[in-house]
C-alpha atoms as a PDB file:
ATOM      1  CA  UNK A   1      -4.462  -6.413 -14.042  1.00  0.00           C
ATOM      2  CA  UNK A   2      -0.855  -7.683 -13.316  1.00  0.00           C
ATOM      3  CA  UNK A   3       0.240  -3.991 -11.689  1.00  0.00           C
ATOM      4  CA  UNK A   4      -3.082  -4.507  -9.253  1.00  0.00           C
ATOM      5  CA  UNK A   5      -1.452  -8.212  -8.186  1.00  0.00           C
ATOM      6  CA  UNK A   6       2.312  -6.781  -7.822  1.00  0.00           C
ATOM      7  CA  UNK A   7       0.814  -3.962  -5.804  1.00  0.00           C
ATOM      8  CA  UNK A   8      -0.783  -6.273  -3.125  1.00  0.00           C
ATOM      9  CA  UNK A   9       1.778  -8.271  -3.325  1.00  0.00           C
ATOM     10  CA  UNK A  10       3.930  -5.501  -1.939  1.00  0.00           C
ATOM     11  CA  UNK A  11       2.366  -4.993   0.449  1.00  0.00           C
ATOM     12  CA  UNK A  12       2.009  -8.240   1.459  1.00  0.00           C
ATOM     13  CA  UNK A  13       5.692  -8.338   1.446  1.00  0.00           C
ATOM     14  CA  UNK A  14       5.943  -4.871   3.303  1.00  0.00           C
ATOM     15  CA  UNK A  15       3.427  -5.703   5.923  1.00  0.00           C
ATOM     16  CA  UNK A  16       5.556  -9.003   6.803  1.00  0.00           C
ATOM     17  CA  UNK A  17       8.901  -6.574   6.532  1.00  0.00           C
ATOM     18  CA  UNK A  18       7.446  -4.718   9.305  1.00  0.00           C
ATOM     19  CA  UNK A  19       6.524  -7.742  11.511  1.00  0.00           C
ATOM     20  CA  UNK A  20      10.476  -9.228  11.120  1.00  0.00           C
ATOM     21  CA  UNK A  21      11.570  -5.910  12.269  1.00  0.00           C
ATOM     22  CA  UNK A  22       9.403  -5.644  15.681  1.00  0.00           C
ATOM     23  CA  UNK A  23      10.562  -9.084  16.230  1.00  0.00           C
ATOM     24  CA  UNK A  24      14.177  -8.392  15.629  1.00  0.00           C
ATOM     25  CA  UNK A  25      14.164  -5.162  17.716  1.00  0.00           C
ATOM     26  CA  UNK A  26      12.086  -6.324  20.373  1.00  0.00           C
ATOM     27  CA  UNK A  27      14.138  -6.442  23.790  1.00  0.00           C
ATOM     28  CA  UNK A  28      17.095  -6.893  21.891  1.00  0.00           C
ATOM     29  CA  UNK A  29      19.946  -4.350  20.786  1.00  0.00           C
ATOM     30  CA  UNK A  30      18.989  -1.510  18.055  1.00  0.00           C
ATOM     31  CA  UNK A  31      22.385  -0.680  16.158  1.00  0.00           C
ATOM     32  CA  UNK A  32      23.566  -4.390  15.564  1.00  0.00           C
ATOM     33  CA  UNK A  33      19.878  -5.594  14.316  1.00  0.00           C
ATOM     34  CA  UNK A  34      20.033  -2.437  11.839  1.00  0.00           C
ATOM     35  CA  UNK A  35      23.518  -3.173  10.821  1.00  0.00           C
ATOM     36  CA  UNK A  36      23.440  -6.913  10.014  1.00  0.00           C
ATOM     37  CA  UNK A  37      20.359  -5.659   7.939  1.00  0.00           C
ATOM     38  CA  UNK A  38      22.160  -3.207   5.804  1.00  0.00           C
ATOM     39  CA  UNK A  39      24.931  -5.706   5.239  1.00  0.00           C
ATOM     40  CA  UNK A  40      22.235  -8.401   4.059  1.00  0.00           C
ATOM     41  CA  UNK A  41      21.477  -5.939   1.348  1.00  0.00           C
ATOM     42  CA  UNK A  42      25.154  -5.207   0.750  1.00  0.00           C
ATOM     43  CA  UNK A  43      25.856  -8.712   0.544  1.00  0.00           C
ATOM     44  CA  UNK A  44      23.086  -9.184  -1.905  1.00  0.00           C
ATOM     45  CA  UNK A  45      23.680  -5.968  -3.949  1.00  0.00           C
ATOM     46  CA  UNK A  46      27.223  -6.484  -4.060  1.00  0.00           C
ATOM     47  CA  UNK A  47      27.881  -9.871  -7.055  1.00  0.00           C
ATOM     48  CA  UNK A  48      25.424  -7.362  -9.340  1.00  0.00           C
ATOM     49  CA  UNK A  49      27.210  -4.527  -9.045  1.00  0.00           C
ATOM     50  CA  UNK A  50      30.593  -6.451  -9.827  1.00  0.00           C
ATOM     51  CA  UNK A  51      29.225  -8.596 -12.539  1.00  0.00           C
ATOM     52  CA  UNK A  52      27.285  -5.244 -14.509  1.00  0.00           C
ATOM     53  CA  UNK A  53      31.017  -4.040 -14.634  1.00  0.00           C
ATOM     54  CA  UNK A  54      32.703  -7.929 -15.735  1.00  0.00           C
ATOM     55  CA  UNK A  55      30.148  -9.905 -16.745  1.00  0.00           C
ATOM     56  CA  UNK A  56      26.881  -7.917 -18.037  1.00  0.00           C
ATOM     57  CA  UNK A  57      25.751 -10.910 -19.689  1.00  0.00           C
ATOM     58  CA  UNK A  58      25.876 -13.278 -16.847  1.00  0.00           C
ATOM     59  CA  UNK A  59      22.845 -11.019 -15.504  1.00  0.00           C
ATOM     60  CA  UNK A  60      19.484 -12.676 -15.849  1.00  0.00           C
ATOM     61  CA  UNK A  61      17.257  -9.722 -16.287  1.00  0.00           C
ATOM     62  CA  UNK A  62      17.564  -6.377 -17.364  1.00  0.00           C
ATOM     63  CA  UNK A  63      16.548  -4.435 -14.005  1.00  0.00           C
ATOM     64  CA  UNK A  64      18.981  -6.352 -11.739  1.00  0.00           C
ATOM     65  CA  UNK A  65      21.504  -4.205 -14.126  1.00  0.00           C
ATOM     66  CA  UNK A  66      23.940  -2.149 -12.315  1.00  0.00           C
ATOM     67  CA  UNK A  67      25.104   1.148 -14.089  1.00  0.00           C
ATOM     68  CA  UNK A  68      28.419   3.325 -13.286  1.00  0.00           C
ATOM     69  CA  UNK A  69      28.256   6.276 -11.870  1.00  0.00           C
ATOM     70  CA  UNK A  70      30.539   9.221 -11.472  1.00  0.00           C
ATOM     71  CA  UNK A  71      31.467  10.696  -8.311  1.00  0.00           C
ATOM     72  CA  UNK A  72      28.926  13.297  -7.856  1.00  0.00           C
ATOM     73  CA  UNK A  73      26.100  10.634  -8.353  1.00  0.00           C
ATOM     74  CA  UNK A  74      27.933   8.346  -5.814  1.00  0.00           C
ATOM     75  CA  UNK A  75      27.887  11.474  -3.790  1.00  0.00           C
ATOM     76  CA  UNK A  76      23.789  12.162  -4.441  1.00  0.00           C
ATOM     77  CA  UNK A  77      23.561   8.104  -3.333  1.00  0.00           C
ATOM     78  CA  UNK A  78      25.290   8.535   0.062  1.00  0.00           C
ATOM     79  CA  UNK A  79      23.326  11.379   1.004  1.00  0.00           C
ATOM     80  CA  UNK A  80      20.141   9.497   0.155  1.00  0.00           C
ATOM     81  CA  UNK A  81      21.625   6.496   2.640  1.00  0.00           C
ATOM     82  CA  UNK A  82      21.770   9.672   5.386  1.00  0.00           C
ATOM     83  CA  UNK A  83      18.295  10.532   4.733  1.00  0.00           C
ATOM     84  CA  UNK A  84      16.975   7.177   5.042  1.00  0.00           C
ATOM     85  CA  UNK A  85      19.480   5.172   7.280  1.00  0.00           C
ATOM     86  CA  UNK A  86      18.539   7.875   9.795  1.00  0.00           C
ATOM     87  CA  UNK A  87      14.884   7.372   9.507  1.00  0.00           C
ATOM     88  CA  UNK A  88      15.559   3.709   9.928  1.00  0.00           C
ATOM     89  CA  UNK A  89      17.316   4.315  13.124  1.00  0.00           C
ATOM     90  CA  UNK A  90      14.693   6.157  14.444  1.00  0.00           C
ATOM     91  CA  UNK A  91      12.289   4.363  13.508  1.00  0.00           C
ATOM     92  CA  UNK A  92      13.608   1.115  14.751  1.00  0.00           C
ATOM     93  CA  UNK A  93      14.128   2.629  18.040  1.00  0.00           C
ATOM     94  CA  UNK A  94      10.652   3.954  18.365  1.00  0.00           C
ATOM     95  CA  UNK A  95       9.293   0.103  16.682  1.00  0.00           C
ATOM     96  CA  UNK A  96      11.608  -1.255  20.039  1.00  0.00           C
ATOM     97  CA  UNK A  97       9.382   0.924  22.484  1.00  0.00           C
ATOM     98  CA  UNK A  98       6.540   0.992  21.019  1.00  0.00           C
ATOM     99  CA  UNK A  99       3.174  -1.465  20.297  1.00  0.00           C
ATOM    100  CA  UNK A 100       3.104  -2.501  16.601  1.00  0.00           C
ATOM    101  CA  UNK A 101      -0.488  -1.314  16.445  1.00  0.00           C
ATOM    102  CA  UNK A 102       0.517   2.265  16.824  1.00  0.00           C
ATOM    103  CA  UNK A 103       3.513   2.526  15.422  1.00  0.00           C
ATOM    104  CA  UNK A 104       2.445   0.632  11.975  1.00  0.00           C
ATOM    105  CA  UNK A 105       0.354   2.935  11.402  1.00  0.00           C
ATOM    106  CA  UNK A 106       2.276   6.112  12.032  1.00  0.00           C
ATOM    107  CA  UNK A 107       4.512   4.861   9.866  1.00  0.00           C
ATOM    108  CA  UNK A 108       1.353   4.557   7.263  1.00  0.00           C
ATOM    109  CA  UNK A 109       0.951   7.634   7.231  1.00  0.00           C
ATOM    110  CA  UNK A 110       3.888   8.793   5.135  1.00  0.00           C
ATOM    111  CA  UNK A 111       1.760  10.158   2.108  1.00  0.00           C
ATOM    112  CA  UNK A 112       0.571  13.308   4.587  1.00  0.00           C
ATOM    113  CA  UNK A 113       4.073  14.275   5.393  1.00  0.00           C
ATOM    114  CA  UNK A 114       5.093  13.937   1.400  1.00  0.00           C
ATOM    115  CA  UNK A 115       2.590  16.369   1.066  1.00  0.00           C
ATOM    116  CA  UNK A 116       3.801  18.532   3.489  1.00  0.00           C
ATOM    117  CA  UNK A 117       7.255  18.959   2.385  1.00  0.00           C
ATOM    118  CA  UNK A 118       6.799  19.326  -0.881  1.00  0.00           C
ATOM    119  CA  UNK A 119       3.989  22.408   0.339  1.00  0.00           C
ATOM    120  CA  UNK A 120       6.640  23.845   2.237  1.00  0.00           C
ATOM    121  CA  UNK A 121       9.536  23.332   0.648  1.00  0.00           C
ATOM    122  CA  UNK A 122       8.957  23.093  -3.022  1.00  0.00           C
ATOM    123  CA  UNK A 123       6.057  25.589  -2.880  1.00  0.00           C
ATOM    124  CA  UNK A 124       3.248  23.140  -4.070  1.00  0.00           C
ATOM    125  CA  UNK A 125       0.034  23.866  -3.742  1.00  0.00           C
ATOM    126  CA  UNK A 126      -1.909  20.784  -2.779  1.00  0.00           C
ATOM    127  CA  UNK A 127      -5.659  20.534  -4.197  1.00  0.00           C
ATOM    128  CA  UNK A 128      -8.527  20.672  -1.851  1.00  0.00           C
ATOM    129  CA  UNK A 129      -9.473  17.450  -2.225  1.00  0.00           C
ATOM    130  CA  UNK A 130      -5.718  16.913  -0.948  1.00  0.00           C
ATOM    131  CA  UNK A 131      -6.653  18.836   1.651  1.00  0.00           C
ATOM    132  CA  UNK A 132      -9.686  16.842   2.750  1.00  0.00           C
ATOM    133  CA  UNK A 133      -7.485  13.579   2.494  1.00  0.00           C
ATOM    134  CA  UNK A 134      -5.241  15.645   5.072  1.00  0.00           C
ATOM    135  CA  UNK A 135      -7.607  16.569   7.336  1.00  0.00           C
ATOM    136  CA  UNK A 136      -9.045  12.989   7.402  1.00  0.00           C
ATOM    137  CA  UNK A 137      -5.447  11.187   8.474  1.00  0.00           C
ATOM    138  CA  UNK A 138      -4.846  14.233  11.191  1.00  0.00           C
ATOM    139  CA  UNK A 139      -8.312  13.132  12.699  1.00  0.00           C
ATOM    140  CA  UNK A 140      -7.356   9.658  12.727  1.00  0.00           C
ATOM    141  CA  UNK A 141      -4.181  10.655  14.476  1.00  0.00           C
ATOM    142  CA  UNK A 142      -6.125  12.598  17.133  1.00  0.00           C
ATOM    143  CA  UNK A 143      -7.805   9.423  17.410  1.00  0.00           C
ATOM    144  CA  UNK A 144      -4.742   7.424  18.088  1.00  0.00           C
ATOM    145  CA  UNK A 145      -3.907   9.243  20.383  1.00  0.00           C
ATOM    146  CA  UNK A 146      -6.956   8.943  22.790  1.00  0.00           C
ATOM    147  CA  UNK A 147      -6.496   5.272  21.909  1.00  0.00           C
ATOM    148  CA  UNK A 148      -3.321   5.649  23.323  1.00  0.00           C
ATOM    149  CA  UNK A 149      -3.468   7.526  26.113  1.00  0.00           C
ATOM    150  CA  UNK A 150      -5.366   4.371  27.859  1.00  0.00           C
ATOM    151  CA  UNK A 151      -2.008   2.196  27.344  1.00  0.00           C
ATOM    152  CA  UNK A 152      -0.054   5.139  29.067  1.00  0.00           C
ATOM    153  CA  UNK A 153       1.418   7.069  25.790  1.00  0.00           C
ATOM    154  CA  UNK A 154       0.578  10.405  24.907  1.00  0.00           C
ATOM    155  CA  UNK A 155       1.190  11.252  21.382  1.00  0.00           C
ATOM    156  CA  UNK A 156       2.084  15.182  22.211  1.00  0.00           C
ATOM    157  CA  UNK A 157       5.180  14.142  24.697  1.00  0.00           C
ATOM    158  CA  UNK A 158       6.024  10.426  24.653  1.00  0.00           C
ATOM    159  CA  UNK A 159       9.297  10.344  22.947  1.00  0.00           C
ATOM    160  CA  UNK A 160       8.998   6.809  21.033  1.00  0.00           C
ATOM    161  CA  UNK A 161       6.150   8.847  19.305  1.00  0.00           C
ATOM    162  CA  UNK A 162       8.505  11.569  17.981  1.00  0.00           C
ATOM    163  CA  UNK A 163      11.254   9.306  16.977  1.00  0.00           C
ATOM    164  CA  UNK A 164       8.768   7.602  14.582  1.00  0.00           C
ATOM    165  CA  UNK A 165       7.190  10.629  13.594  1.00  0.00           C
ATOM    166  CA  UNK A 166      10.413  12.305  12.547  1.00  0.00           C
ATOM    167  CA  UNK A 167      11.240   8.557  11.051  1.00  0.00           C
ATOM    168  CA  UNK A 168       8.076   9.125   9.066  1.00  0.00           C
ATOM    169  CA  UNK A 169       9.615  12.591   8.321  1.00  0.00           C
ATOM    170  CA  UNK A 170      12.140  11.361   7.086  1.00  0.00           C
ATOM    171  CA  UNK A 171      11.004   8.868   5.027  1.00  0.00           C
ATOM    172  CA  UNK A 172       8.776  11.127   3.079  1.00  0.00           C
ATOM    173  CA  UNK A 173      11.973  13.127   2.278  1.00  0.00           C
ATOM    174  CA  UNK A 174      13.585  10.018   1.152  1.00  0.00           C
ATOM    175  CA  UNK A 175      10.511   9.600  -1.676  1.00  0.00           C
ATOM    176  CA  UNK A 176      10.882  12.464  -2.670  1.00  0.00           C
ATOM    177  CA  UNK A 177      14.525  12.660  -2.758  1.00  0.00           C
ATOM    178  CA  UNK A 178      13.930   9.242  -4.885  1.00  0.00           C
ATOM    179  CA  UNK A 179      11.828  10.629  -7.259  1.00  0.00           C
ATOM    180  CA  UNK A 180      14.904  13.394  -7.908  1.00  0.00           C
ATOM    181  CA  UNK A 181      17.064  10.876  -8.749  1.00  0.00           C
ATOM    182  CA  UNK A 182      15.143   8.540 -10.392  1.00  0.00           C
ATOM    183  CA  UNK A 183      13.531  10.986 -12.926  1.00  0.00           C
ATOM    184  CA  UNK A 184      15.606  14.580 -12.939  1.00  0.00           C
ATOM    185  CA  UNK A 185      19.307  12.487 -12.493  1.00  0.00           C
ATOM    186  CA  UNK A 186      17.950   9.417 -14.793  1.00  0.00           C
ATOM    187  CA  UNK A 187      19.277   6.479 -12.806  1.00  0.00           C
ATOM    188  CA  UNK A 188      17.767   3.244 -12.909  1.00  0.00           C
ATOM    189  CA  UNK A 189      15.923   1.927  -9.763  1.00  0.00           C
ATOM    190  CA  UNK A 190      18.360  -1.355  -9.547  1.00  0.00           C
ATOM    191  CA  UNK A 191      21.757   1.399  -9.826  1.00  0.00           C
ATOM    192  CA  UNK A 192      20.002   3.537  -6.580  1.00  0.00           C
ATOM    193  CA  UNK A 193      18.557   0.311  -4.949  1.00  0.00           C
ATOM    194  CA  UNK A 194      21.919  -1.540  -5.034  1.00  0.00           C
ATOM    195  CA  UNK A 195      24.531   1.643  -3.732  1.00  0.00           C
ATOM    196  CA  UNK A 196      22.000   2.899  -1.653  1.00  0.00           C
ATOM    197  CA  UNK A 197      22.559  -0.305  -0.035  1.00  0.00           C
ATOM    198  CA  UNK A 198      26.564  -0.361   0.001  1.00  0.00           C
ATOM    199  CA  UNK A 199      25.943   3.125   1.471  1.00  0.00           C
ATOM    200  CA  UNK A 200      24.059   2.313   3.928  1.00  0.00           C
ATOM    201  CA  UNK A 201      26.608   0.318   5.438  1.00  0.00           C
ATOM    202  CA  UNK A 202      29.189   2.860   5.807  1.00  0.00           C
ATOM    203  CA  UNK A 203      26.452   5.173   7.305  1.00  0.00           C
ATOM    204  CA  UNK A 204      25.321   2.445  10.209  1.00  0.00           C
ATOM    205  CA  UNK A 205      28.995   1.383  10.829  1.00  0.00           C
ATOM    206  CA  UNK A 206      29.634   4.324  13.081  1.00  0.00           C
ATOM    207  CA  UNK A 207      26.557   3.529  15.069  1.00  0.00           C
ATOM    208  CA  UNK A 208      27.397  -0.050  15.222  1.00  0.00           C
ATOM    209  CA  UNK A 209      30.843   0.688  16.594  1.00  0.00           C
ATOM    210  CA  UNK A 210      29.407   3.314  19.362  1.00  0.00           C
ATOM    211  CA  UNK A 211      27.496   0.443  20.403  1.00  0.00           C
ATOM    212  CA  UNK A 212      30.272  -1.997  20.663  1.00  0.00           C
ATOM    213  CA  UNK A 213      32.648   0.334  22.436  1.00  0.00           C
ATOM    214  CA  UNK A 214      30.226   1.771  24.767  1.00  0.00           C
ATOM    215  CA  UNK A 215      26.977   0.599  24.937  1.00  0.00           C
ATOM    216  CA  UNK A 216      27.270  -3.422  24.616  1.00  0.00           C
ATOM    217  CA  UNK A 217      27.187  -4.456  28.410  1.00  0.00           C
ATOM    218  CA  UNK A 218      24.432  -2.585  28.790  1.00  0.00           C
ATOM    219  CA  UNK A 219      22.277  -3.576  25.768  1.00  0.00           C
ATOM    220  CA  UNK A 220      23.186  -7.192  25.154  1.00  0.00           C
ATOM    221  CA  UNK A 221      22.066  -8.254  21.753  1.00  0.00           C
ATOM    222  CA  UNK A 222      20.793 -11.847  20.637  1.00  0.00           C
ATOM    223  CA  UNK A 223      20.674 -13.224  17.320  1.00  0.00           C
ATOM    224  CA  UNK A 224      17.317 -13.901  15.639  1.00  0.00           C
ATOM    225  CA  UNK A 225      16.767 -14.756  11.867  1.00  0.00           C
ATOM    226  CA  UNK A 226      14.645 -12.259  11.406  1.00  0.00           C
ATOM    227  CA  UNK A 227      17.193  -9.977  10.478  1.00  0.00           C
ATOM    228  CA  UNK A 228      18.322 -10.867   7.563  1.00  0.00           C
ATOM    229  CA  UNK A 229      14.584 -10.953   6.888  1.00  0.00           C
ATOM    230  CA  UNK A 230      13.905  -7.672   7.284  1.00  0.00           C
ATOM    231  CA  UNK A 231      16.436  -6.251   4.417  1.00  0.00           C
ATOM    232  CA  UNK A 232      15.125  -9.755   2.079  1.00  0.00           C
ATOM    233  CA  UNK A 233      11.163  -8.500   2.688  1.00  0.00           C
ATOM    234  CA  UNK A 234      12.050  -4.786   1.931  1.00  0.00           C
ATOM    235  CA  UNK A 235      13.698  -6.223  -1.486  1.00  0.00           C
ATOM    236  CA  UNK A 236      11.481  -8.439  -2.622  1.00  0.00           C
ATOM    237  CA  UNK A 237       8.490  -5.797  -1.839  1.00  0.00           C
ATOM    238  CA  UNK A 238      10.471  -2.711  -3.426  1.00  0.00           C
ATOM    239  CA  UNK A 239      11.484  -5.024  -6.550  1.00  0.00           C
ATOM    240  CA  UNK A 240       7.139  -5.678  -6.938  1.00  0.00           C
ATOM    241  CA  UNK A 241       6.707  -2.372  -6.441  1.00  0.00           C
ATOM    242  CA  UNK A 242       8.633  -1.056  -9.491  1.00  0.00           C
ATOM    243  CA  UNK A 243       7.535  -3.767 -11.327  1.00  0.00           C
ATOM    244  CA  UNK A 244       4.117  -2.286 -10.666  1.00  0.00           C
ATOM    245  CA  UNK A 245       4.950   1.426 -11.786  1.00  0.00           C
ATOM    246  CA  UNK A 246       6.901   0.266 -15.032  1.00  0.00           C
ATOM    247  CA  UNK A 247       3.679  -1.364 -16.417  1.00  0.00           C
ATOM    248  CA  UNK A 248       2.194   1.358 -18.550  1.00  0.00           C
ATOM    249  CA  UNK A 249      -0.922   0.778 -17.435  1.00  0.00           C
ATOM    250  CA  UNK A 250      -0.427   0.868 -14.140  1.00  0.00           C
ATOM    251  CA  UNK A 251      -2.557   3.574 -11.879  1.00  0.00           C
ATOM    252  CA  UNK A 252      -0.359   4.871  -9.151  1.00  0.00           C
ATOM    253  CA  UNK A 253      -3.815   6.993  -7.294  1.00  0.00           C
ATOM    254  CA  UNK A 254      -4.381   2.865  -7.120  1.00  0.00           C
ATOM    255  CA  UNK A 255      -0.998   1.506  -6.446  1.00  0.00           C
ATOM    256  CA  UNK A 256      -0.209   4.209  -3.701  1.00  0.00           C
ATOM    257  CA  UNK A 257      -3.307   3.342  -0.806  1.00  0.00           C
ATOM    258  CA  UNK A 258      -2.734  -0.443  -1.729  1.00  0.00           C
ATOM    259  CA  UNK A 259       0.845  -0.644  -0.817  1.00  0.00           C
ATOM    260  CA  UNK A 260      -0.240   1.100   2.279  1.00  0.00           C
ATOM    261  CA  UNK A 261      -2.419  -1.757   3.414  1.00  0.00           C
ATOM    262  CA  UNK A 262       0.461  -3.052   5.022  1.00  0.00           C
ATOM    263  CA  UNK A 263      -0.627  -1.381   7.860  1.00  0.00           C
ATOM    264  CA  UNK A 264      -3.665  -4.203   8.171  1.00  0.00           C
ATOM    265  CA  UNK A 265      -1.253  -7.458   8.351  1.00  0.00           C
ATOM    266  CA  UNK A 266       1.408  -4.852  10.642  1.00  0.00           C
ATOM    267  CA  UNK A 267      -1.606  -4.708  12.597  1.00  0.00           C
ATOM    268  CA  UNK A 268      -3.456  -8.223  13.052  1.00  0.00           C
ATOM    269  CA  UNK A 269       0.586  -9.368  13.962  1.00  0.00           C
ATOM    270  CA  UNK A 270       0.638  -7.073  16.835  1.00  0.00           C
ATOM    271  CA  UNK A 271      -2.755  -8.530  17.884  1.00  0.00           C
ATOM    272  CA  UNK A 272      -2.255 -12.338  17.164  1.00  0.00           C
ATOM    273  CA  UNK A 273       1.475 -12.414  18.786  1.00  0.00           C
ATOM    274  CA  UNK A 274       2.046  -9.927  20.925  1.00  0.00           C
ATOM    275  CA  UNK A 275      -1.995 -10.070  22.510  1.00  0.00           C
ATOM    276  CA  UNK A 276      -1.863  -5.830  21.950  1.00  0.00           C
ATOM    277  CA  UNK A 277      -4.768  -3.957  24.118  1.00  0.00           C
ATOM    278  CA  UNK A 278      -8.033  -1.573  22.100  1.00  0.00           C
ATOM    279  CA  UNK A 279      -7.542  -3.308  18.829  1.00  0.00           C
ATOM    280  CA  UNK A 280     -11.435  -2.738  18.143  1.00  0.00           C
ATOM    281  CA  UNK A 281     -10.722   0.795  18.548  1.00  0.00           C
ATOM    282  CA  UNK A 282      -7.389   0.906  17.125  1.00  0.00           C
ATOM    283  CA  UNK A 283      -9.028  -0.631  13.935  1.00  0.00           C
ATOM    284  CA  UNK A 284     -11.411   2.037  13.244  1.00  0.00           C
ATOM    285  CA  UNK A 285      -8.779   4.387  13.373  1.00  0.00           C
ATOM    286  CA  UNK A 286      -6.580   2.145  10.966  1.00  0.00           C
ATOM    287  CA  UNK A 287     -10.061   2.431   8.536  1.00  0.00           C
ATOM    288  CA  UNK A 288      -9.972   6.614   8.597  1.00  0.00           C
ATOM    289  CA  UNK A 289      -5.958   6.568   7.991  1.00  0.00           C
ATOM    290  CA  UNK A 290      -6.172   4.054   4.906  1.00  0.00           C
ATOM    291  CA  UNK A 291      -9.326   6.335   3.842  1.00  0.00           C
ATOM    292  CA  UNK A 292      -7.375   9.898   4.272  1.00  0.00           C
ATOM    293  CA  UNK A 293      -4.472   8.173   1.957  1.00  0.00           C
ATOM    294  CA  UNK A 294      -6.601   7.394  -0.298  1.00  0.00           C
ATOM    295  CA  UNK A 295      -8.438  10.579  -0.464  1.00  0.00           C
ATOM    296  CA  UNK A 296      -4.602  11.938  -1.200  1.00  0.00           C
ATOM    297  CA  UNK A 297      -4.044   9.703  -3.343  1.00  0.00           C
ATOM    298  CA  UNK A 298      -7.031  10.625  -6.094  1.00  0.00           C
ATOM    299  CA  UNK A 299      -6.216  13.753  -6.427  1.00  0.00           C
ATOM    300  CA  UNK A 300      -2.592  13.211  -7.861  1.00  0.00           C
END
């Protein structure tokens, strides 16, 4: 099964995306890490969207193509580089602050807020056994968070907590918003991939340039070559990842809970390098989140 081996290796690739970001973030400055990411992807986006307009044969393969698109679509693509450049920032912030073995797994649990939105806001009505997988990943958070409370943060008013849950939020939103344009508006996954990626440089700039002005002196920044890494990871493990879903036999109740076992190599990092505290018990409630996703994920 090809589309099983793509999957993992997505999120082998997403796991390690997440370990180059709490290394680039950690005690270092937020706004230039996340903007010399962005213009990674720029940079790399950028010769494929100028060669699908001069040179479409100079292309190597079909889903590196680049289409046109009209202003309204360019429009729909800048709005999806609001949605998700400001779960980014949050979330970076919050990765900054927080232990990797927490946050990871917040960020993990994605699916349950998917489900949420599209309950609330496009009137869905999730199946029980959705339900069930819900219920399952809210226990595991209540279990996080007596985890947590013994490293001093309290899930219901620590504030590194929010800004990854409204990260998670957001991301959710941005899948769905994805799924809009890749199926109702018909463009290809390379065309929203690649101006996403433009956009989301114009979208960080102002952030970067609040930080120069203002808040330099006080947050010095250092370089680290993990930046760059973090936009090359999130590629490479997005590029698998449609690979996966474009074989027709590909299961996505399967491709879904693997791509979240990120979470596992997120965690182990935050363990091996940064010597995190309760791993035995964060683990366990790493097994019940991965289990509630999947629970979710059979019943689509």
């Amino acid at each position: 099964m090809q589309w099983f081996a793509l999957s993992l290796l997505s999120a082998g690739f997403l796991g390690f995306y997440e370990i180059a970001k709490k290394v680039s973030v950690r005690e270092n400055a937020v706004p230039p890490v996340l903007f010399f990411n962005v213009l990674t992807s720029a940079m790399i986006w950028l010769p494929f969207v100028i060669l699908s307009q001069m040179a479409t044969d100079v292309i190597p393969i079909e889903l590196l193509q680049v289409d046109s698109l009209s202003w309204p679509l360019h429009g729909l693509m800048f709005l999806k580089a609001m949605i998700a450049g400001s779960s980014w920032i949050f979330a970076s912030f919050a990765l900054k602050h927080l232990p990797m073995s927490i946050a990871a797994p917040i960020r993990a649990s994605s699916p349950l807020w998917t489900i949420l939105i599209a309950t609330l806001l496009m009137h869905e009505r999730p199946a029980p056994l959705q339900w069930i997988g819900v219920a399952v990943i809210l226990i595991s958070f209540w279990a996080f968070s007596l985890v947590g409370r013994r490293e001093g943060i309290h899930f219901h008013r620590d504030r590194w907590v929010g800004f990854m849950l409204l990260a998670t939020f957001l991301g959710s939103l941005s899948a769905l918003y994805d799924k809009f344009l890749l199926q109702s508006k018909g463009i290809s996954p390379s065309t929203v991939q690649a101006w996403f990626s433009i956009y989301l440089v114009v979208f960080i700039s102002p952030l970067m340039l609040h930080w120069m002005l203002r808040r330099r002196q006080h947050e010095p920044f250092q370089w680290r070559w993990s930046i760059p890494m973090i936009a090359i990871l999130l590629l490479v493990s997005d590029f698998l990842y449609f690979s996966a879903i474009s074989d027709i036999r590909a299961m996505i109740s399967l491709i879904s809970p693997l791509r979240r076992t990120s979470v596992l190599i997120a965690f182990i990092a935050g363990v091996l390098l940064y010597q995190e505290k309760n791993w035995r018990a964060k683990a366990v409630c790493i097994v019940m989140l991965l289990v509630g996703v999947y629970i979710l994920s059979l019943s689509r």
